[in-house]
N, C-alpha and C. Protein backbone atom coordinates (compact mmCIF):
# COMPACT_ATOMS: atom_id res chain seq x y z
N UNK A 1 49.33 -32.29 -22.64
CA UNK A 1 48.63 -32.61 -21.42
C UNK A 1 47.97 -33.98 -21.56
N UNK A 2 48.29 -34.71 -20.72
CA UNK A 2 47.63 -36.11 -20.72
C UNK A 2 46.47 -35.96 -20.63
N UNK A 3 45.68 -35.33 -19.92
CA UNK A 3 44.65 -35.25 -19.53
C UNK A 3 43.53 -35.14 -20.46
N UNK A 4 44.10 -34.35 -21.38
CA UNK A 4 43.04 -34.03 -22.58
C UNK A 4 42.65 -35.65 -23.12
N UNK A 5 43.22 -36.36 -23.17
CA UNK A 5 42.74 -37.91 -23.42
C UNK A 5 42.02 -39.24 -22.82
N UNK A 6 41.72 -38.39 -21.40
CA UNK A 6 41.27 -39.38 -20.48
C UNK A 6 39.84 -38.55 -19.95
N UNK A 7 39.05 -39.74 -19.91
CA UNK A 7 37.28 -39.11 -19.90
C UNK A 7 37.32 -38.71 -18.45
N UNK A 8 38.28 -38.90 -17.63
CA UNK A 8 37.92 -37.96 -16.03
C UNK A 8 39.29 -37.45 -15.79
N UNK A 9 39.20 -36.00 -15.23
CA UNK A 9 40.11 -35.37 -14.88
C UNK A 9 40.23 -35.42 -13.04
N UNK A 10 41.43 -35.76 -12.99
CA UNK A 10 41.24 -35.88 -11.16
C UNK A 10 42.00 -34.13 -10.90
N UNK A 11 41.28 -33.47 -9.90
CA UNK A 11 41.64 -32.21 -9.43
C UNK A 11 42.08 -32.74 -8.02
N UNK A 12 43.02 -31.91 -7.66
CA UNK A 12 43.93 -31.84 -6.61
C UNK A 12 43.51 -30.89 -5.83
N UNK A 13 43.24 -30.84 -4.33
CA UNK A 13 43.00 -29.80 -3.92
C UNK A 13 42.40 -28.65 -3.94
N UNK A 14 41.41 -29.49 -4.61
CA UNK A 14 39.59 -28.34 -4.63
C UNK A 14 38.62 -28.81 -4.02
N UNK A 15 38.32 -28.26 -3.38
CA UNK A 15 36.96 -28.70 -2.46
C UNK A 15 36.00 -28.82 -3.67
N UNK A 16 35.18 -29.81 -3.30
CA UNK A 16 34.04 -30.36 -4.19
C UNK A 16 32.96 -29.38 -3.79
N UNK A 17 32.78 -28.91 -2.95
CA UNK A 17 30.95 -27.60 -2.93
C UNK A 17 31.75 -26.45 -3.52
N UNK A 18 32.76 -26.30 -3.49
CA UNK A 18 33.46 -24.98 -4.05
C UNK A 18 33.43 -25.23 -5.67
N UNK A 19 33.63 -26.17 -6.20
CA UNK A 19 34.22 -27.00 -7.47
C UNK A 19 32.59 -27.01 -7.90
N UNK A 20 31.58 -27.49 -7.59
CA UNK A 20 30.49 -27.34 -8.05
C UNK A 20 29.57 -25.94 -8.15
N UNK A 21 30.26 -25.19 -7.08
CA UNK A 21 29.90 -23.73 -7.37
C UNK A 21 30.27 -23.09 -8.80
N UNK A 22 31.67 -23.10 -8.62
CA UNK A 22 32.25 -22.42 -9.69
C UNK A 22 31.59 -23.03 -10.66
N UNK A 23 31.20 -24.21 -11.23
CA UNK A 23 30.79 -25.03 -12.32
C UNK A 23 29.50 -24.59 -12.65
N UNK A 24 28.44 -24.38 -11.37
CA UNK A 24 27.56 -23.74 -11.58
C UNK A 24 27.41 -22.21 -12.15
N UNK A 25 28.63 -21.28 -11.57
CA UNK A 25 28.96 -19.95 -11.87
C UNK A 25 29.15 -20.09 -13.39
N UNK A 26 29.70 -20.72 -14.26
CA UNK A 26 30.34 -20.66 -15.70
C UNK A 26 29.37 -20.58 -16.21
N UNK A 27 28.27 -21.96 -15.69
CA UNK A 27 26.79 -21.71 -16.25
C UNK A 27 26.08 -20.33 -16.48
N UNK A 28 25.91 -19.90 -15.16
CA UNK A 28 24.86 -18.45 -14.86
C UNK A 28 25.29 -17.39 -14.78
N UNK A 29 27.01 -16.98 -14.45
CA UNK A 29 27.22 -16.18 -14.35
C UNK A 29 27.17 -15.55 -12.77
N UNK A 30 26.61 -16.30 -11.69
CA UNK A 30 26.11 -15.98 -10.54
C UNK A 30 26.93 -17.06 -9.71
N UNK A 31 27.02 -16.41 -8.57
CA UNK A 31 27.30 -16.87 -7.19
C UNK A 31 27.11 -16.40 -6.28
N UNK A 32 26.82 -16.58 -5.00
CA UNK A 32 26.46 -16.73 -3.59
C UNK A 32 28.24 -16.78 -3.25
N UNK A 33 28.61 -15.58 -2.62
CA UNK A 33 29.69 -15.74 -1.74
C UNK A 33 29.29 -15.18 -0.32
N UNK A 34 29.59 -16.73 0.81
CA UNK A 34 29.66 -16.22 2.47
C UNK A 34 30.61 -16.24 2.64
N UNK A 35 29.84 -16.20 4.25
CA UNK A 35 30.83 -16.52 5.72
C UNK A 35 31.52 -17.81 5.86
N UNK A 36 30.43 -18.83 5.03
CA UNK A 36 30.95 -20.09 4.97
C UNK A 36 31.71 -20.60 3.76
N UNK A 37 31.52 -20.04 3.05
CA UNK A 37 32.19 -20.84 1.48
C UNK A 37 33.15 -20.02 1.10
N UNK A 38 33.66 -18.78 1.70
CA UNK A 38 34.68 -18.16 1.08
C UNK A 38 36.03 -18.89 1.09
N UNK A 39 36.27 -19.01 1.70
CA UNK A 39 37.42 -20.42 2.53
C UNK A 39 37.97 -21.09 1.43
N UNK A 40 36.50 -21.51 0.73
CA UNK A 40 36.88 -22.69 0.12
C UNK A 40 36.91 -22.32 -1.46
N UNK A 41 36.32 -20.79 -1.56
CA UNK A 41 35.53 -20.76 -3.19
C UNK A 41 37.15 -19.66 -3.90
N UNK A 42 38.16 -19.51 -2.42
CA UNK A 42 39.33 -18.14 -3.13
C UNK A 42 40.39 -18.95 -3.21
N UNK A 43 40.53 -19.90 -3.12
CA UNK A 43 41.66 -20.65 -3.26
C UNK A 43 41.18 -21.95 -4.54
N UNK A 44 39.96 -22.07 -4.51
CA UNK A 44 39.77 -22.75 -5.60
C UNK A 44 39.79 -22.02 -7.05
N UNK A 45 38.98 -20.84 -6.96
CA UNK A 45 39.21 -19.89 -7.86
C UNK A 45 40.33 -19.67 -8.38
N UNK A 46 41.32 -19.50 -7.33
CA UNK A 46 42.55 -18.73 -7.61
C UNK A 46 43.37 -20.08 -8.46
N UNK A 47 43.19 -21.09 -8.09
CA UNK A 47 44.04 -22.21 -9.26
C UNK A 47 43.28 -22.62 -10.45
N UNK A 48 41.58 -22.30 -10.36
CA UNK A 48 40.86 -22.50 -12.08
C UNK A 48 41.63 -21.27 -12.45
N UNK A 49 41.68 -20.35 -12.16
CA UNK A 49 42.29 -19.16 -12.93
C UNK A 49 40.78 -18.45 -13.51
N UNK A 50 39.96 -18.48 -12.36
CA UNK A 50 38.50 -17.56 -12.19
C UNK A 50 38.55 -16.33 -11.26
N UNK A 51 39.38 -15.56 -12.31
CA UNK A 51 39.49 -14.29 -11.73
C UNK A 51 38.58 -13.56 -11.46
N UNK A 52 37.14 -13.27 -12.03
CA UNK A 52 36.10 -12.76 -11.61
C UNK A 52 35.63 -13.47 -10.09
N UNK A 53 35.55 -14.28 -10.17
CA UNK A 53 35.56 -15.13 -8.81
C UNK A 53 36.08 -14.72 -7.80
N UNK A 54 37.59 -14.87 -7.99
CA UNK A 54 38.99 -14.47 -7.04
C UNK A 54 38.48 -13.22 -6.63
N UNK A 55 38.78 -12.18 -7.34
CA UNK A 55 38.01 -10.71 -7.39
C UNK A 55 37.04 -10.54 -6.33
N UNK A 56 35.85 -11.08 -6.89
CA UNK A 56 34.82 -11.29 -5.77
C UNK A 56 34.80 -11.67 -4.16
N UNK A 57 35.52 -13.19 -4.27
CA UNK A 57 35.81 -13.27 -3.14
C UNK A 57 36.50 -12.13 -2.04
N UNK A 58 38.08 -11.99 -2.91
CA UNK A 58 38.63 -10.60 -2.03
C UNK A 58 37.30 -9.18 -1.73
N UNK A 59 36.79 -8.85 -2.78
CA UNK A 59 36.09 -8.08 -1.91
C UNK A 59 35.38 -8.05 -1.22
N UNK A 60 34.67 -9.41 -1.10
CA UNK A 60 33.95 -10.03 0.53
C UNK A 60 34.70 -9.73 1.72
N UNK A 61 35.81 -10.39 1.09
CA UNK A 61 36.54 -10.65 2.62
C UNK A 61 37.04 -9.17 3.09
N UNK A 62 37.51 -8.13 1.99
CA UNK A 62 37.29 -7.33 2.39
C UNK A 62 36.43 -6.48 3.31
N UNK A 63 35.17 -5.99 2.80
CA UNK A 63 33.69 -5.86 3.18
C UNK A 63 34.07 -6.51 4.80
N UNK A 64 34.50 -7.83 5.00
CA UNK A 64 34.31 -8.32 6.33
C UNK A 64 35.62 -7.95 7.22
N UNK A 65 36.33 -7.10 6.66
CA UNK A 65 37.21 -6.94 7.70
C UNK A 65 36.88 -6.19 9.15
N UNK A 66 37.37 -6.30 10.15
CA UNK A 66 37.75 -5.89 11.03
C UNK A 66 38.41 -5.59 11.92
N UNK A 67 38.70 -5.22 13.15
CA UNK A 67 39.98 -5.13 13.50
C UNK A 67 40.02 -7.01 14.82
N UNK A 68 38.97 -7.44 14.89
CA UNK A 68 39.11 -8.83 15.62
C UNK A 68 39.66 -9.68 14.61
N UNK A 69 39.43 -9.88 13.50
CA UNK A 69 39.15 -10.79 12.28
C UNK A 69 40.50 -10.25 11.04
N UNK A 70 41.12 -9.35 11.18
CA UNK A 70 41.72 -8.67 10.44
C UNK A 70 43.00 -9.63 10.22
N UNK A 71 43.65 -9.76 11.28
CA UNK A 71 44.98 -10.73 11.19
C UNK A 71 44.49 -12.04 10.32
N UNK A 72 43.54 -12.91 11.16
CA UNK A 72 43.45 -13.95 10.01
C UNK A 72 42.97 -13.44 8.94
N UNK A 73 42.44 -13.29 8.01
CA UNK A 73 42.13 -12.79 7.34
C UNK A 73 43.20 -12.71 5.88
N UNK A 74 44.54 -12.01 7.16
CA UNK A 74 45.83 -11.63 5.96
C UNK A 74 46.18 -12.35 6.28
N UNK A 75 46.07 -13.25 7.10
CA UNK A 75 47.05 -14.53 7.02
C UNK A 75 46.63 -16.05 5.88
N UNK A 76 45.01 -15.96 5.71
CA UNK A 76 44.83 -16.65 5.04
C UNK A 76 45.09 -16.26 3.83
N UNK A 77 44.79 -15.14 2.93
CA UNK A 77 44.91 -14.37 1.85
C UNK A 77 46.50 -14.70 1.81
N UNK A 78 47.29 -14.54 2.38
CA UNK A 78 48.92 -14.57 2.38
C UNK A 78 49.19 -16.02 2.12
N UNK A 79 48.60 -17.09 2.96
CA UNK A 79 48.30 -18.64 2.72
C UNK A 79 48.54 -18.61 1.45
N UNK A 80 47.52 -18.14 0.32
CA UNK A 80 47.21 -18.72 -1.27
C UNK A 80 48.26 -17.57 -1.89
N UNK A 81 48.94 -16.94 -1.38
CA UNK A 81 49.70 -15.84 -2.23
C UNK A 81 48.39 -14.87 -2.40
N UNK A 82 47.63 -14.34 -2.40
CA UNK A 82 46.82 -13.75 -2.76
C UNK A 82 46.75 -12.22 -1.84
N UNK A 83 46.93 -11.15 -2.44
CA UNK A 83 46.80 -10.12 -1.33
C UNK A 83 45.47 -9.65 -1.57
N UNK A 84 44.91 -9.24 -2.39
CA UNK A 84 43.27 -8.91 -2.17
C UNK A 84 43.25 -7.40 -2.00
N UNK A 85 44.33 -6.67 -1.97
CA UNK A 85 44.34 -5.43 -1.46
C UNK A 85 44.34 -5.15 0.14
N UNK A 86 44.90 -6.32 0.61
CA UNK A 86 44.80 -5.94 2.18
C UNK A 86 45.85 -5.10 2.77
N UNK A 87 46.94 -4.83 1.80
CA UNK A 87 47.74 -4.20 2.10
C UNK A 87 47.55 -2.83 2.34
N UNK A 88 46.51 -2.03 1.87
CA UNK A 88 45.66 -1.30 1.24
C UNK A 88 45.31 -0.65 2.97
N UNK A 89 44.85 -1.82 3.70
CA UNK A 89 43.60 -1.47 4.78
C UNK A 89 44.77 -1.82 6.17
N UNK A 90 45.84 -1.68 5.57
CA UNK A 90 46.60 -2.31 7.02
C UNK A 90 46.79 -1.63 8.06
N UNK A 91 47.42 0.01 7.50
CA UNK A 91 47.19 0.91 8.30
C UNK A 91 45.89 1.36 8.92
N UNK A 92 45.09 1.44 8.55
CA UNK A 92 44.03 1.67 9.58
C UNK A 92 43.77 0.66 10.46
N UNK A 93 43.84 -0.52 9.90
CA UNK A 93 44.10 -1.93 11.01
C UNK A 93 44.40 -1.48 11.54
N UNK A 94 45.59 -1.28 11.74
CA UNK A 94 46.74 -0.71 12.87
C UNK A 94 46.26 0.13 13.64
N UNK A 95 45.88 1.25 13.30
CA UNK A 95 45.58 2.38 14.43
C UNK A 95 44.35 1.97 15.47
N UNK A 96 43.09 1.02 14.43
CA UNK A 96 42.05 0.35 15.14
C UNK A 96 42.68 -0.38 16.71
N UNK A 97 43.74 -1.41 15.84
CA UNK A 97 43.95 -2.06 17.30
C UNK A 97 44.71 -1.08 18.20
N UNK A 98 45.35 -0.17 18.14
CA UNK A 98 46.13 0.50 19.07
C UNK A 98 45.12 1.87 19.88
N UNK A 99 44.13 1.81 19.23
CA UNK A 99 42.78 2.29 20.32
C UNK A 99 42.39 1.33 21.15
């Protein structure tokens, strides 16, 4: 890896408040996952290869499912390859919207 030889590493496609989260997380062990930073903190996770993170996130987004919010939801999770277990909650999706 080249990289190991050069005093800055350029990252591709990580949001910088997400990228300083996680950096902060390695530190403490802690994070704050929302409404607002999930977006940015499961797809960053998911390429550090911060599976406790990843983890976390999915079960937020879980926790926030519903049947308004449900489609995006698997569509973003599907975005990063990531299922989260939504496969899990689809059927009841389903019957939700067909009430």
């Amino acid at each position: 890896m080249v990289e190991k030889m050069r005093p800055e590493v350029t990252l591709h496609d990580v949001d910088g408040v997400a990228l300083r989260q996680l950096i902060e997380y390695s530190y403490t062990g802690e994070i704050l996952i929302t409404e607002d930073n999930v977006q940015v903190l499961l797809p960053a996770s998911s390429l550090l290869q911060m599976e406790p993170v990843r983890e976390a996130c999915c079960r937020f987004l879980l926790r926030q499912l519903h049947p308004s919010n449900c489609l995006g939801i698997r569509s973003f999770a599907g975005m990063l390859s990531v299922s989260c277990g939504l496969h899990k909650t689809l059927p009841s999706v389903m019957k939700a919207l067909a009430q």
